[in-house]
C-alpha atoms as a PDB file:
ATOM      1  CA  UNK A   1      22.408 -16.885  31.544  1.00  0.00           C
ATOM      2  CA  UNK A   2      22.559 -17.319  28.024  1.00  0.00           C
ATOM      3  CA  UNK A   3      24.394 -14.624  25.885  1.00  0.00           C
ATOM      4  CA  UNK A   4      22.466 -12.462  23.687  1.00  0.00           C
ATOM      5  CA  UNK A   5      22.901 -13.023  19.880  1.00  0.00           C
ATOM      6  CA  UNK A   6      23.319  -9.875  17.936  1.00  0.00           C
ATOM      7  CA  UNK A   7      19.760  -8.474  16.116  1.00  0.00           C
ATOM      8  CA  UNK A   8      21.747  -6.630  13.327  1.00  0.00           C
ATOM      9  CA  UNK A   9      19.823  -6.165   9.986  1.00  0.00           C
ATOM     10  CA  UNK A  10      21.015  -7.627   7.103  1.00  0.00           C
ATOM     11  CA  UNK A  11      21.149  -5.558   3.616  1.00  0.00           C
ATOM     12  CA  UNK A  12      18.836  -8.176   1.713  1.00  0.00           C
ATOM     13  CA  UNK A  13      17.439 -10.428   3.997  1.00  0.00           C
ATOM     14  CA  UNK A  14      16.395 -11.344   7.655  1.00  0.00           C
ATOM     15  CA  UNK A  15      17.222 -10.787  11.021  1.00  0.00           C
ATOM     16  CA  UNK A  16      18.263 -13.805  12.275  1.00  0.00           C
ATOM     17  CA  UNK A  17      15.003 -15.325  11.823  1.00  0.00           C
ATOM     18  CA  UNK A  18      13.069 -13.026  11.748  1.00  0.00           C
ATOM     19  CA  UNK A  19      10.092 -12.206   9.392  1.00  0.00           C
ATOM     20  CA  UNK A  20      11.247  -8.510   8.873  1.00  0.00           C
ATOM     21  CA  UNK A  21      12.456  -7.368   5.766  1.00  0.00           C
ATOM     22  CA  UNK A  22      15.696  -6.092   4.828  1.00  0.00           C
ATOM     23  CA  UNK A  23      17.091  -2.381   4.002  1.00  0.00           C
ATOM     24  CA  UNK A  24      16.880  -3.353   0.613  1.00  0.00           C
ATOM     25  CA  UNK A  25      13.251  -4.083   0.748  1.00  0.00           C
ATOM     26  CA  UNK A  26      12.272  -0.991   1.957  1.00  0.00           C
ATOM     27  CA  UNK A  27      14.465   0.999   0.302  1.00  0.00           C
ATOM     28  CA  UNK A  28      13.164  -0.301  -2.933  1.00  0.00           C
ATOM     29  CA  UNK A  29       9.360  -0.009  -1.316  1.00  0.00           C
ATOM     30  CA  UNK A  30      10.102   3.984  -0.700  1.00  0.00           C
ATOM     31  CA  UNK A  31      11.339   4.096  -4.678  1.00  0.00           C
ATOM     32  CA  UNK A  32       8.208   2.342  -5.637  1.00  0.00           C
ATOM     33  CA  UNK A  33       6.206   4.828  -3.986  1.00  0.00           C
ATOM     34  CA  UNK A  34       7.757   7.745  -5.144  1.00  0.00           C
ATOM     35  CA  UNK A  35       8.181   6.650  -8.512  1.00  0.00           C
ATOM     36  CA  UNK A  36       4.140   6.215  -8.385  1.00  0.00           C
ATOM     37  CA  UNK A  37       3.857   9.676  -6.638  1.00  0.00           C
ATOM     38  CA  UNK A  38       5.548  11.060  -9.589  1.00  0.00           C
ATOM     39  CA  UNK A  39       3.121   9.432 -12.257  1.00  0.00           C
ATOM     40  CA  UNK A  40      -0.006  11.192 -10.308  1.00  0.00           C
ATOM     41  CA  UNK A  41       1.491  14.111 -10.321  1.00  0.00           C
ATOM     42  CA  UNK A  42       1.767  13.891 -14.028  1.00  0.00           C
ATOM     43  CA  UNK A  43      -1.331  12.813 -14.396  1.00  0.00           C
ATOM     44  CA  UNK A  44      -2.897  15.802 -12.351  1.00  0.00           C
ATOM     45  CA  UNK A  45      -1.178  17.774 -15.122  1.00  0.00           C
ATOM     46  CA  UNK A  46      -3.000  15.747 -17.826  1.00  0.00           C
ATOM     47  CA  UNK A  47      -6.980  17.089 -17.249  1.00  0.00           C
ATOM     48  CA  UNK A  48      -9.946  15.219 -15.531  1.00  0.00           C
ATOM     49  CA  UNK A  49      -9.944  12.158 -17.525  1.00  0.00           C
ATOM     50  CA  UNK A  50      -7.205  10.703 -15.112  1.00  0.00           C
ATOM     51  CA  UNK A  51      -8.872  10.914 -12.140  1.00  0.00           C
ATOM     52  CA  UNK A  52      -9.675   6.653 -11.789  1.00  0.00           C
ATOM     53  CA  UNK A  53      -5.909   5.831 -12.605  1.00  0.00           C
ATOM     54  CA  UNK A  54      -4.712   8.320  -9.826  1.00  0.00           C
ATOM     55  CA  UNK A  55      -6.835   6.794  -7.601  1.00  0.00           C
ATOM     56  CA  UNK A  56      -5.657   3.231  -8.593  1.00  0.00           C
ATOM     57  CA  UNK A  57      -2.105   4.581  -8.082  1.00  0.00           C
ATOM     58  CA  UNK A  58      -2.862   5.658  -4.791  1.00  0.00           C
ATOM     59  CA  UNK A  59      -4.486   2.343  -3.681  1.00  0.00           C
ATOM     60  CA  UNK A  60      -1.511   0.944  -4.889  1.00  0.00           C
ATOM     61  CA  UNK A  61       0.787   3.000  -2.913  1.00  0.00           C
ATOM     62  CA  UNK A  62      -1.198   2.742  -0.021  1.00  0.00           C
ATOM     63  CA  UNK A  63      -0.864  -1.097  -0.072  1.00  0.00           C
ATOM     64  CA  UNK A  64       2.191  -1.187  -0.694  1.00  0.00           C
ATOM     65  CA  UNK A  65       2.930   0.821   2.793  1.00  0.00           C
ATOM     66  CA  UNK A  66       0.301  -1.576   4.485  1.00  0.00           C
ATOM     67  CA  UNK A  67       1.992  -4.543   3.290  1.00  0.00           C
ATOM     68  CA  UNK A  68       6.339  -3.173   4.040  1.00  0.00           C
ATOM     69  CA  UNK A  69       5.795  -0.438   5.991  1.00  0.00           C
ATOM     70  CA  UNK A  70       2.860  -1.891   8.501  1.00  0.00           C
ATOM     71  CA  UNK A  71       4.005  -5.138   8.630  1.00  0.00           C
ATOM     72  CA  UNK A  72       0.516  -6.887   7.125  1.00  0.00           C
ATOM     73  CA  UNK A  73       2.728  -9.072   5.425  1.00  0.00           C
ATOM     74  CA  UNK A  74       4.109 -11.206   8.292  1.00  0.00           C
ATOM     75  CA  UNK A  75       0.691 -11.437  10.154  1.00  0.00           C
ATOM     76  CA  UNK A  76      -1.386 -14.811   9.994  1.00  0.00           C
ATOM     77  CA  UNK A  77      -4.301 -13.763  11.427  1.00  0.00           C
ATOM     78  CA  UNK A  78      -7.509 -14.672  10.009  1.00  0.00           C
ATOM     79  CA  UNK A  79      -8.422 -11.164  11.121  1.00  0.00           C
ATOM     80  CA  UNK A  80      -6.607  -9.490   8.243  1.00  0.00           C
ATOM     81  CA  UNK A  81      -7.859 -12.038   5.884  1.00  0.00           C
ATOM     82  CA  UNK A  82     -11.199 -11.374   6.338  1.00  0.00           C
ATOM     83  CA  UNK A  83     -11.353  -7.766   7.131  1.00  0.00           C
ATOM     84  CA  UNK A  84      -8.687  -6.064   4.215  1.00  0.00           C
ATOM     85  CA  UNK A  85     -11.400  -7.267   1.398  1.00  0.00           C
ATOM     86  CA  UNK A  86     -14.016  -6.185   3.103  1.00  0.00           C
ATOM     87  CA  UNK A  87     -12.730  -3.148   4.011  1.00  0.00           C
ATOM     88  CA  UNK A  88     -11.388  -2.791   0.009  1.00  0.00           C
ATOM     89  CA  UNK A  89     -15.052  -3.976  -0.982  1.00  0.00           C
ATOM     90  CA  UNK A  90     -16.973  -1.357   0.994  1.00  0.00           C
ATOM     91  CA  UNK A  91     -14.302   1.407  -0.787  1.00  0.00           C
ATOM     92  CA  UNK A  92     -15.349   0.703  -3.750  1.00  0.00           C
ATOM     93  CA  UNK A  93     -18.714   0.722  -3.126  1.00  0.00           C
ATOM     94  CA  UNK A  94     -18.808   3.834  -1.602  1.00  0.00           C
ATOM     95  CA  UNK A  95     -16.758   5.081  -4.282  1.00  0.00           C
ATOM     96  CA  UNK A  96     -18.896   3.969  -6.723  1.00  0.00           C
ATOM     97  CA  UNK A  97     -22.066   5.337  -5.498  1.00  0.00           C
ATOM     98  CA  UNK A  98     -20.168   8.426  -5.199  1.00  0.00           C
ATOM     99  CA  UNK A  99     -18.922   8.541  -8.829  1.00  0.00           C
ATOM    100  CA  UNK A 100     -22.584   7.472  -9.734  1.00  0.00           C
ATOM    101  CA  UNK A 101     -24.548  10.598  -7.857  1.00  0.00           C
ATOM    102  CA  UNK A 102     -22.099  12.990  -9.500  1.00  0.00           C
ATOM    103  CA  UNK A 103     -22.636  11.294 -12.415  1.00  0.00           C
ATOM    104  CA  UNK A 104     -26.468  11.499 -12.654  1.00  0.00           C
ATOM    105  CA  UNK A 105     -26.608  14.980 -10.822  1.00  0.00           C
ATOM    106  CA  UNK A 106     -28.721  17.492 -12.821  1.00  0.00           C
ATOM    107  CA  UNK A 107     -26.999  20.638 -12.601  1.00  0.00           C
END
């Protein structure tokens, strides 16, 4: 029987081996997102015109929680190459026509 080898976390790096991050990458993940958190909320104090660069920032924090958080950025799969654009490309189409019937709306 072989002995097991110990699967402690490093503060910067790898587990022995292992694709998962460190503390240190997540802790400076959750800072990311909160540091973007407290941008939109400045911007919600700003008026209407902001509403396209909130939205960026929240793509932007959502990916970033996809990518450390989820683990998307150890997986190989031609799955999540194919399907994360797509996915992103039908957002911002729908988006789009969205912006685009409020747009043209006659009130």
């Amino acid at each position: 029987m072989e002995p097991q080898r110990s699967q402690s976390k490093t503060l910067s790096g790898e587990r022995n081996g292992d694709n998962t991050a460190g503390y240190r990458t997540y802790i400076l993940t959750w800072l990311a997102i909160i540091v973007l958190t407290g941008i939109t909320f400045t911007l919600s104090r700003m008026g209407g015109g902001a509403v396209v660069l909130a939205l960026l920032i929240a793509g932007t924090q959502a990916g970033l929680a996809l990518y450390f958080f989820m683990h998307l950025r150890t997986e190989t799969g031609r799955v999540f190459k194919i399907l994360i654009p797509l996915i992103l490309v039908i957002l911002v189409v729908l988006m789009g026509l969205t912006f685009s019937d409020v747009a043209f709306r006659k009130w």
